[in-house]
Protein backbone atom coordinates (compact mmCIF):
# COMPACT_ATOMS: atom_id res chain seq x y z
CA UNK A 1 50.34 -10.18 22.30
CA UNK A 2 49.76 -12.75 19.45
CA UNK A 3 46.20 -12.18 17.74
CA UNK A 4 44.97 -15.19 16.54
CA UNK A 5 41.59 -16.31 14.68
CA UNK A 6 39.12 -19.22 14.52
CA UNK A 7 38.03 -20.79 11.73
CA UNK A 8 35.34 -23.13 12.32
CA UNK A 9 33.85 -25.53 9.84
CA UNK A 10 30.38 -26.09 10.99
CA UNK A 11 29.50 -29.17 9.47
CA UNK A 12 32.61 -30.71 10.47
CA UNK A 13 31.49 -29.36 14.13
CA UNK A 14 28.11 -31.12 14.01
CA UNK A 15 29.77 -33.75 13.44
CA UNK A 16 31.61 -33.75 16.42
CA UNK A 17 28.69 -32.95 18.39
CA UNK A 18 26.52 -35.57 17.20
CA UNK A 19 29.29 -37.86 18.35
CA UNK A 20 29.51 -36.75 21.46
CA UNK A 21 25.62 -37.42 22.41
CA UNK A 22 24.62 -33.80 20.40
CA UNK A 23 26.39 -31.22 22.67
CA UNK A 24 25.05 -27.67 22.81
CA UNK A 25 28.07 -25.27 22.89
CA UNK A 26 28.22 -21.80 24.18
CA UNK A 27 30.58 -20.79 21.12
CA UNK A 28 31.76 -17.66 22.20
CA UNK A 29 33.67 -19.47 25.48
CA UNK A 30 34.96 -22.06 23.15
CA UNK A 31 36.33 -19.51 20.88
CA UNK A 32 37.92 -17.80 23.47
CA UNK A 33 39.56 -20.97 25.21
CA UNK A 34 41.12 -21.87 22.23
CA UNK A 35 42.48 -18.37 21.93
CA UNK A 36 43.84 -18.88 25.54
CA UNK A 37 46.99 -16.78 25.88
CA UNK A 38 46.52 -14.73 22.61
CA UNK A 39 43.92 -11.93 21.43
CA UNK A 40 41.13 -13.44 19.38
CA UNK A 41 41.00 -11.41 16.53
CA UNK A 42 37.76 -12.78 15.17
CA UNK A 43 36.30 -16.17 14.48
CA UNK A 44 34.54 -17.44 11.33
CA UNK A 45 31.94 -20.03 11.43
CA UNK A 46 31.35 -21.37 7.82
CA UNK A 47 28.28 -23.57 6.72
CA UNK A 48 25.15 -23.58 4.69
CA UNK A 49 22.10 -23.16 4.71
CA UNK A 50 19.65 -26.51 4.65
CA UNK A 51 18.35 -27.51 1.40
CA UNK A 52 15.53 -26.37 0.58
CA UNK A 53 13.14 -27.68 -2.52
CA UNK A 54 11.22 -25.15 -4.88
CA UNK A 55 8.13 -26.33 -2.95
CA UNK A 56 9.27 -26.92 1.13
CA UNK A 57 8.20 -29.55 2.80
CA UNK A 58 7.70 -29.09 6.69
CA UNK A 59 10.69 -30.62 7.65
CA UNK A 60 12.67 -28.42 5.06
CA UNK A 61 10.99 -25.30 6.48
CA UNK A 62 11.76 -26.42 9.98
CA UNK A 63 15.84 -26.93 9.09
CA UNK A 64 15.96 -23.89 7.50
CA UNK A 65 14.75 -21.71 10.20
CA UNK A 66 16.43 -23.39 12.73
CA UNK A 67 20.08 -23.21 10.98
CA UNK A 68 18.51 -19.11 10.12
CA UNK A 69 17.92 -18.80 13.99
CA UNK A 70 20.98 -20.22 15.21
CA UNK A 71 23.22 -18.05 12.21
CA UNK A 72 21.60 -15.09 13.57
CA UNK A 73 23.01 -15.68 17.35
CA UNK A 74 26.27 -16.19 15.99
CA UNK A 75 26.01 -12.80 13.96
CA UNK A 76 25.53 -11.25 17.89
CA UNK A 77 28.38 -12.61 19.08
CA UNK A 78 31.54 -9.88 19.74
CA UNK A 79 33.97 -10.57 16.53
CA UNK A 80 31.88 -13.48 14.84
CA UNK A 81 31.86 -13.60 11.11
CA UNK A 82 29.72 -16.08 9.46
CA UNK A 83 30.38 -17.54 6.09
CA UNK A 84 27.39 -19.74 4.04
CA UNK A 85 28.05 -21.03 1.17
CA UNK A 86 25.15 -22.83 -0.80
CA UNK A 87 23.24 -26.08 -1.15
CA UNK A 88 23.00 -27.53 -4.74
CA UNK A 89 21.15 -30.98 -5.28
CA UNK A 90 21.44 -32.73 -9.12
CA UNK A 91 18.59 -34.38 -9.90
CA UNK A 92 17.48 -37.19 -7.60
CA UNK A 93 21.15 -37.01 -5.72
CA UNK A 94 21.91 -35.98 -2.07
CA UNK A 95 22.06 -32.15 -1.63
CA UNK A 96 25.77 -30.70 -1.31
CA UNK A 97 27.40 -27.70 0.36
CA UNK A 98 29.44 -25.72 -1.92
CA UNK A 99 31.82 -22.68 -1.71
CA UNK A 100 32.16 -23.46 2.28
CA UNK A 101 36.00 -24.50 1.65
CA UNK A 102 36.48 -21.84 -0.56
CA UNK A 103 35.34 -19.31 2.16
CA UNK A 104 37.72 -20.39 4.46
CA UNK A 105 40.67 -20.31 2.45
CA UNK A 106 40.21 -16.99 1.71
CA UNK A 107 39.70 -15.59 4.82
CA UNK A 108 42.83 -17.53 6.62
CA UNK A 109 44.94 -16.76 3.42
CA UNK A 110 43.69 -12.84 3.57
CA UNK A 111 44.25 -12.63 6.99
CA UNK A 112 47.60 -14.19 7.07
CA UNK A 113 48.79 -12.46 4.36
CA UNK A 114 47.93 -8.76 5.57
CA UNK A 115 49.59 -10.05 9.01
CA UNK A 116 46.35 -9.41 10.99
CA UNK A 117 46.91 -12.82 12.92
CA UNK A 118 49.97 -14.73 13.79
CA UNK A 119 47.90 -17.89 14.81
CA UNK A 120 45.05 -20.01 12.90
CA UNK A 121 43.27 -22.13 14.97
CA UNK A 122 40.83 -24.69 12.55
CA UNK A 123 38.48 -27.24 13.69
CA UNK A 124 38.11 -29.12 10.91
CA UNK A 125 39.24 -32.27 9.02
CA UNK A 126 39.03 -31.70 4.94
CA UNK A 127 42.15 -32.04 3.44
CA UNK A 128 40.64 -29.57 1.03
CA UNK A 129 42.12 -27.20 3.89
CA UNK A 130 45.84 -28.10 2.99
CA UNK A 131 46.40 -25.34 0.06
CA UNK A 132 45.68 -22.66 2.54
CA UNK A 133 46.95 -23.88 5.41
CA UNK A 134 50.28 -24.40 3.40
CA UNK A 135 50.04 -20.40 2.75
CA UNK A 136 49.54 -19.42 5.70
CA UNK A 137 52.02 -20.80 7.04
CA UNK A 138 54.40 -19.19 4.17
CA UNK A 139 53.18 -15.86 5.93
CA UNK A 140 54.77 -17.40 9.11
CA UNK A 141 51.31 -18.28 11.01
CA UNK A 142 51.34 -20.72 12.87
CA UNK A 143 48.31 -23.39 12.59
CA UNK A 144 46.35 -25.61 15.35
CA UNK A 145 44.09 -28.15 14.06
CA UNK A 146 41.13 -29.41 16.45
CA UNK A 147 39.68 -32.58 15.29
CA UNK A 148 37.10 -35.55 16.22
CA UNK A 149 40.02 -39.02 16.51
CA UNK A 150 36.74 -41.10 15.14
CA UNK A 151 32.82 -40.61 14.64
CA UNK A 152 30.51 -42.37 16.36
CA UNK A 153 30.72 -45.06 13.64
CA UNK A 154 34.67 -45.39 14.19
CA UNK A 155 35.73 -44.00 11.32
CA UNK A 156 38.64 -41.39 11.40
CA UNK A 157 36.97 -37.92 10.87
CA UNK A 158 40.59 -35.76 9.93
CA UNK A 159 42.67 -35.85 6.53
CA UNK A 160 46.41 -37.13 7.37
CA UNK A 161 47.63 -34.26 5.27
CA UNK A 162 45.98 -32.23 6.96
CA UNK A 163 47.12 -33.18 10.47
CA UNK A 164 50.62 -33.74 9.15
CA UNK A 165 50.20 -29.66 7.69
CA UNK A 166 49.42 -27.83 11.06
CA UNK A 167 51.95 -26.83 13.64
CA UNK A 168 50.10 -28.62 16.45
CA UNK A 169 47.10 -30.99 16.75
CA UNK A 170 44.50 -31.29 19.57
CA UNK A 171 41.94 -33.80 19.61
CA UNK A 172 38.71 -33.08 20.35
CA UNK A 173 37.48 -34.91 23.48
CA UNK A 174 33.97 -35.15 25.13
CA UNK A 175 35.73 -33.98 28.46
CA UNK A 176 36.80 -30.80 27.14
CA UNK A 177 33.62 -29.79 25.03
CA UNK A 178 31.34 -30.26 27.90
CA UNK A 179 32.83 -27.63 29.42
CA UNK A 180 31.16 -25.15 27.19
CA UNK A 181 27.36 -26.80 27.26
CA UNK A 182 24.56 -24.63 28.08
C-alpha cells in the first residue's frame, strides 16, 4: 500500500476557513480522507506562533494562548508533526511569518527523498512551494494540491505554478469541509 503524507500550511488553512463562514475541523478525519486509499504516514501542520510585543497587550496574550492551546491538540493527534516557524515585525510594519515555507520543503523533500512516502498531499497555495514540489516529484512522488478557487473577497487564493506543478488538483469546497466540523 502507498504511504502518503500531509502537509498542511496553516495559515493558508485559516484562510480557507474564514471563507467558508470560520469552519472548525476535526483534523485528524480530514487527514485521513485525504489519505483515502493509502497509509498516512504522518501529517505536518506548519504555522506560527501570534506576534507577540515585548510588553503583551490582552489581545496578544489571548492569540497566543489560543494558537498554544490548539498546537498542543494537534501534538496529541496519532502521527501529527507540527512545524512553527517565527513572527518578526520591522519597526512600525505588519508582523510576518518566517521559516514556515522553509519547514515544509524540507520535510516533503526529506521524506521523498529517503522514499518514506510515494504521495504528497499539500493544502496550500504559495508558489514558494514549487522548488520542492519539483523535487519531489524527481523522487517519483506523486503530488495533490488542495486549494481555496477564491477568498471571500474573490481573489484567487493558489499560485498557477503551483497548480500547474502537482499531479492532481482538488478544490476545496464548503460541501466537503463541513464534513469534518465538530
Amino acid at each position: 500500500m502507498e504511504r502518503a503524507a500531509v502537509f498542511i500550511d496553516g495559515g493558508y488553512l485559516d484562510t480557507v476557513l474564514i471563507t467558508f463562514g470560520k469552519l472548525r475541523i476535526d483534523y485528524h478525519s480530514f487527514a485521513e480522507e485525504l489519505c483515502r486509499g493509502c497509509e498516512r504516514f504522518r501529517t505536518y501542520y506548519y504555522h506560527a506562533m501570534p506576534y507577540q510585543s515585548p510588553d503583551p497587550t490582552e489581545e496578544e496574550s489571548k492569540k497566543y494562548a489560543n494558537m498554544h492551546r490548539f498546537t498542543t491538540i494537534l501534538r496529541r493527534l496519532p502521527r501529527f508533526e507540527v512545524r512553527l516557524g517565527k513572527v518578526v515585525k520591522y519597526g512600525d510594519e505588519e508582523p510576518h511569518q518566517k521559516q514556515v515555507d522553509t519547514l515544509l520543503a524540507i520535510d516533503l523533500i526529506k521524506l521523498s527523498a529517503k522514499n518514506h512516502i510515494q504521495k504528497a498531499i499539500l493544502i496550500a497555495g504559495d508558489g514558494d512551494h514549487l522548488p520542492a514540489i519539483k523535487a519531489a516529484k524527481e523522487d517519483g512522488v506523486i503530488c495533490e494540491l488542495y486549494y481555496l478557487e477564491r477568498n471571500s473577497y474573490g481573489e484567487y487564493t493558489v499560485s498557477s505554478e503551483l497548480y500547474d506543478a502537482c499531479d492532481d488538483r482538488f478544490s476545496l469546497e464548503k460541501e466537503f469541509l463541513s464534513q469534518f466540523t465538530r
